[in-house]
Protein backbone atom coordinates (compact mmCIF):
# COMPACT_ATOMS: atom_id res chain seq x y z
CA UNK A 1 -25.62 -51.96 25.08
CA UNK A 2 -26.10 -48.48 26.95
CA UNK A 3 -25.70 -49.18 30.89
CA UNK A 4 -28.90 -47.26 31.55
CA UNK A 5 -30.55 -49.77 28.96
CA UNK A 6 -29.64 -52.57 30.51
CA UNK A 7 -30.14 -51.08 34.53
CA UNK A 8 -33.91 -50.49 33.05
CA UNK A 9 -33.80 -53.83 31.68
CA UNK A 10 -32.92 -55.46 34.95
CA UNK A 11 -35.56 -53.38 36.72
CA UNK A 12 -38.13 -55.44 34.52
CA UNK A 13 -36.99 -58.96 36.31
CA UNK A 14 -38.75 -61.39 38.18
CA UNK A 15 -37.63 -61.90 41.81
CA UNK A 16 -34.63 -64.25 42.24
CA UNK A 17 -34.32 -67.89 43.34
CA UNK A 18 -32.98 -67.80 46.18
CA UNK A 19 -31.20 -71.23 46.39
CA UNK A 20 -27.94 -70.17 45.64
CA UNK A 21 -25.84 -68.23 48.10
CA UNK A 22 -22.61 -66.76 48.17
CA UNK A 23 -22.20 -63.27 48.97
CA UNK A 24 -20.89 -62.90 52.67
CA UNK A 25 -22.33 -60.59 55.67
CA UNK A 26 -19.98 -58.76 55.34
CA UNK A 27 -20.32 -57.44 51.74
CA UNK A 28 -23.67 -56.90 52.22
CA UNK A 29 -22.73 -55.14 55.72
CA UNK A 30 -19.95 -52.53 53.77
CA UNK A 31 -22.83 -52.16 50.66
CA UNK A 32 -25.27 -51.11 53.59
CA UNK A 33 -22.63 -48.77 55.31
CA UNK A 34 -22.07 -47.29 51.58
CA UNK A 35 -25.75 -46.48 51.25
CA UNK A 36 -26.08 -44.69 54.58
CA UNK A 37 -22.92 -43.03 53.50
CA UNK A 38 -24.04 -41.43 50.25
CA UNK A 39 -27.53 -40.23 51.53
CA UNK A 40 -25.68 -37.41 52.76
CA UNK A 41 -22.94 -37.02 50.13
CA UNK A 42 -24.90 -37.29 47.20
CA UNK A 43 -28.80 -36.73 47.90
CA UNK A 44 -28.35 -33.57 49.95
CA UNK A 45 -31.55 -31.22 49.33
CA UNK A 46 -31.38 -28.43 47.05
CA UNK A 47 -31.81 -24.51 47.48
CA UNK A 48 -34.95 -23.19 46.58
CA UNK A 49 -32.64 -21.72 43.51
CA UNK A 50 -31.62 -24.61 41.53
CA UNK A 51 -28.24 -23.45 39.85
CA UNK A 52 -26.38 -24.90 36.96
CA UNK A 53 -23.59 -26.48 39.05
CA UNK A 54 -26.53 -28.55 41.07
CA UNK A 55 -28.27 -29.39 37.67
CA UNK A 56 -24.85 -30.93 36.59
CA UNK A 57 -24.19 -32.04 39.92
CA UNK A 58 -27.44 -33.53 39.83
CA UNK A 59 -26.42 -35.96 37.11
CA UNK A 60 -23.78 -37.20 38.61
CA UNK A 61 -26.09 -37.97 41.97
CA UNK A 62 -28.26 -40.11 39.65
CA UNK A 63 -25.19 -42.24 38.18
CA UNK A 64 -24.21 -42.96 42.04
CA UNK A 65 -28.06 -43.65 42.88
CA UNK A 66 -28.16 -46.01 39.95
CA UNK A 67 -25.12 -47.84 40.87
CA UNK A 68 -26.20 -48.53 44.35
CA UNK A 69 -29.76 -49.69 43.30
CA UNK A 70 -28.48 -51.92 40.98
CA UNK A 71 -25.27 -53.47 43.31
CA UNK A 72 -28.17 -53.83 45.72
CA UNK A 73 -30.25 -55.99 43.46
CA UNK A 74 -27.07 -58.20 42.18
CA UNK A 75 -25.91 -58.82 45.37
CA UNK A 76 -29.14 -60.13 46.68
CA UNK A 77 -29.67 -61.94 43.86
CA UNK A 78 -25.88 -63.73 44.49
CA UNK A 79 -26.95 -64.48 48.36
CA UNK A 80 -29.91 -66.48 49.10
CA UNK A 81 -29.56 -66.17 52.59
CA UNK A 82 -29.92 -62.54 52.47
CA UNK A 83 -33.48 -60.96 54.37
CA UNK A 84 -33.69 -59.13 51.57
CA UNK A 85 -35.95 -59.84 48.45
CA UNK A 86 -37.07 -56.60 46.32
CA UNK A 87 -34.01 -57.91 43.86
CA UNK A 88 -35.88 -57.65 40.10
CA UNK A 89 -32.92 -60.16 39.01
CA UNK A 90 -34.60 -62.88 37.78
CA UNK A 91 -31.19 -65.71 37.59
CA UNK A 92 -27.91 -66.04 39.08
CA UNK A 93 -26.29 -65.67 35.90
CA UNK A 94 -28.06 -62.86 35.11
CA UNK A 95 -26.82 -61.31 38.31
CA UNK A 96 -22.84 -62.58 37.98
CA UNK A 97 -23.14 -61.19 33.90
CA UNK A 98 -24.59 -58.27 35.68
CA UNK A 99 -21.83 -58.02 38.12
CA UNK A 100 -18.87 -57.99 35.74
CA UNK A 101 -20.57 -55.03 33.82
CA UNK A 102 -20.95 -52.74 36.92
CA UNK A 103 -17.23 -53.01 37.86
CA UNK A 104 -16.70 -51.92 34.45
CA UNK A 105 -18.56 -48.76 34.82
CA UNK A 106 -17.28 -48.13 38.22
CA UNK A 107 -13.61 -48.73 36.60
CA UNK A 108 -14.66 -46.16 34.31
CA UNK A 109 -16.22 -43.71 36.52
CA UNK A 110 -13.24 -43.99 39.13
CA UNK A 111 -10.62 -43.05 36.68
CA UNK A 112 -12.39 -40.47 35.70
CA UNK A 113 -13.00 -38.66 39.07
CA UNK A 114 -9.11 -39.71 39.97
CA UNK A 115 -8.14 -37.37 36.89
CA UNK A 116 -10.29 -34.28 38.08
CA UNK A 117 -8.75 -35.46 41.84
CA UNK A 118 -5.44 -35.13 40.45
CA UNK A 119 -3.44 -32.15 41.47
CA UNK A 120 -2.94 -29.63 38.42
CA UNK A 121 -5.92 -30.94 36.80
CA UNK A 122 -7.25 -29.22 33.76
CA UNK A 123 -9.98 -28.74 31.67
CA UNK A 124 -9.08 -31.53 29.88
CA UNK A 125 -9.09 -33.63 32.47
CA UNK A 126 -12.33 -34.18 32.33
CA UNK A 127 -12.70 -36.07 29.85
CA UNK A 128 -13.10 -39.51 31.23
CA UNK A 129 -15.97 -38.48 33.07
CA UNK A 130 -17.83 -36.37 30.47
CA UNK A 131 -17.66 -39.24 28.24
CA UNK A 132 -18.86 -41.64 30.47
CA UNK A 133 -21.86 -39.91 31.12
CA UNK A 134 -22.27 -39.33 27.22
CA UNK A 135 -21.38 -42.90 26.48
CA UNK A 136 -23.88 -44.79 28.84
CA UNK A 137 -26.59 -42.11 28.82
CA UNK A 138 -26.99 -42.08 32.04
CA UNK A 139 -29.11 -39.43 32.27
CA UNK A 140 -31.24 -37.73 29.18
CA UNK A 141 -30.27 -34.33 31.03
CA UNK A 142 -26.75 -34.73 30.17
CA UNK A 143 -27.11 -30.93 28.37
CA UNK A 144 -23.94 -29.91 29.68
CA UNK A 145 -20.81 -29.07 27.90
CA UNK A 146 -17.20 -30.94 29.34
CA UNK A 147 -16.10 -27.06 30.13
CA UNK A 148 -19.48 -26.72 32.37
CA UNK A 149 -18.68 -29.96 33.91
CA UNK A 150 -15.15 -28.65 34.85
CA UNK A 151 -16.07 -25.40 36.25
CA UNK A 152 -18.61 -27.66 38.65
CA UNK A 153 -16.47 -29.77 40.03
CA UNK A 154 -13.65 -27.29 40.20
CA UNK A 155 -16.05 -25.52 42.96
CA UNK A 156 -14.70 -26.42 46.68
CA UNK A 157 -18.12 -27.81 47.48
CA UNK A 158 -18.19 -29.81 44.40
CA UNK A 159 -14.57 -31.32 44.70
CA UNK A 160 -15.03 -32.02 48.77
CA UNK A 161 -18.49 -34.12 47.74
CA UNK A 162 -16.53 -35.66 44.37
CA UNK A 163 -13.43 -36.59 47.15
CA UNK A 164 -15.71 -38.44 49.50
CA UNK A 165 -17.80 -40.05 46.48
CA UNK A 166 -14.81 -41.33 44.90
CA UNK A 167 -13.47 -42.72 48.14
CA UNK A 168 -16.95 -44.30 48.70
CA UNK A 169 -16.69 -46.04 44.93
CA UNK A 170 -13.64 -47.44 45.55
CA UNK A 171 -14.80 -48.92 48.21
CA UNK A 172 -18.01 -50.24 46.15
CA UNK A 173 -15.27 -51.94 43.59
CA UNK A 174 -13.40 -53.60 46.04
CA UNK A 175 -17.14 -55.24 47.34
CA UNK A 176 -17.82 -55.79 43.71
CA UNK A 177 -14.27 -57.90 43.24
CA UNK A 178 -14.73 -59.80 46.29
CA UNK A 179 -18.06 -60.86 45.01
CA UNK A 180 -17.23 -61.59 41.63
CA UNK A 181 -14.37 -63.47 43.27
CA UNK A 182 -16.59 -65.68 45.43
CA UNK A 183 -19.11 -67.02 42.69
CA UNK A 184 -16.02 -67.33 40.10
CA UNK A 185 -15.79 -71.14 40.40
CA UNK A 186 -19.34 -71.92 40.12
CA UNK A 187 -19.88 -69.34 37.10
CA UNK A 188 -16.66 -70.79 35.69
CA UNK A 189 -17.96 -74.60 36.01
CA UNK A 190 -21.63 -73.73 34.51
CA UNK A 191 -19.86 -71.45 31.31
CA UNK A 192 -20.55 -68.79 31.92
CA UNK A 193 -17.26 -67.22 32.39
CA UNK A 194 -16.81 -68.12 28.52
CA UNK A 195 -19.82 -66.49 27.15
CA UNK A 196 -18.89 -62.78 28.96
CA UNK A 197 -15.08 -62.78 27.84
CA UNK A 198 -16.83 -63.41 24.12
CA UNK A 199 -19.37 -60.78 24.54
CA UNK A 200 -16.24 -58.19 25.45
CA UNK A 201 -14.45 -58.91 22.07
């Protein structure tokens, strides 16, 4: 299933019950601190002349928005006692299922930023990242070759932005583990653990 399939799927939830809690202050704190973060990093305005590199770099702005909107709702969704409620998870399963298939995309989007990071990076390098975008659809406005991609993010500005963004979704994983880690057990006990390890083979 495409990740922007099932991120528009998820939009389409009911609210959550809120009688299960596990998520601590604190992850909800360093999601919070992440958000405030990437306004600037990510959603800077755009020159009245809208160039290539932005429309490319554009795409990219929408994977991180997407991410965030969609940690946001899972993570409410884990803790009840969060003031919180636009989550449009409707189940805690549904969010933990959830959870396990964001780190995967943020696995996949971190190694491919940590290739273009790389020093001596190529053309090539990009790779990863270019068919990440390609492979989850993303974006519909993914009209860019890997070369044009490349030559973005090989600009100063870009590469300065892409340093600070990867930093930020490392960051973002490391919430996303701790989670997972905390509502293991309980998935474990109620099967659910199971049922995702089958739907990855």
């Amino acid at each position: 299933m495409h990740l922007c399939h099932s991120m528009s799927q998820v939009k389409t939830k009911l609210k959550p019950n809120s009688s299960e809690s596990t998520m601590s202050k604190k992850q909800e704190d360093t999601l919070m601190k992440l958000h405030n973060q990437e306004v600037t990093v990510f959603l800077d305005s755009h020159p009245p002349q809208f160039t290539r590199h932005q429309e490319i770099w554009s795409v990219l702005e929408n994977v991180w928005t997407s991410i965030y909107q969609n940690s946001t709702d899972v993570f409410q969704t884990l803790d009840s006692s969060s003031t919180l409620t636009t989550s449009k998870i409707a189940s805690f399963e549904e969010a933990f299922i959830y959870l396990q298939k964001l780190m995967v995309a943020v696995k996949d989007i971190l190694e491919g930023i940590q290739r273009i990071l790389a020093p001596n990076s190529n053309c090539q390098d990009v790779e990863t990242l270019y068919n990440f975008l390609i492979k989850y659809e993303v974006n519909k406005n993914v009209r860019f070759t890997a070369q044009e991609l490349y030559d973005c993010v090989s600009q100063t500005e870009y590469r300065e932005k892409l340093t600070i963004g990867c930093r930020q979704l490392i960051e973002m994983e490391y919430t996303m583990q701790q989670c997972s880690a905390s509502v293991y057990m309980e998935a474990a006990s109620r099967g659910w653990c199971e049922g995702m390890l089958n739907s990855r083979t």
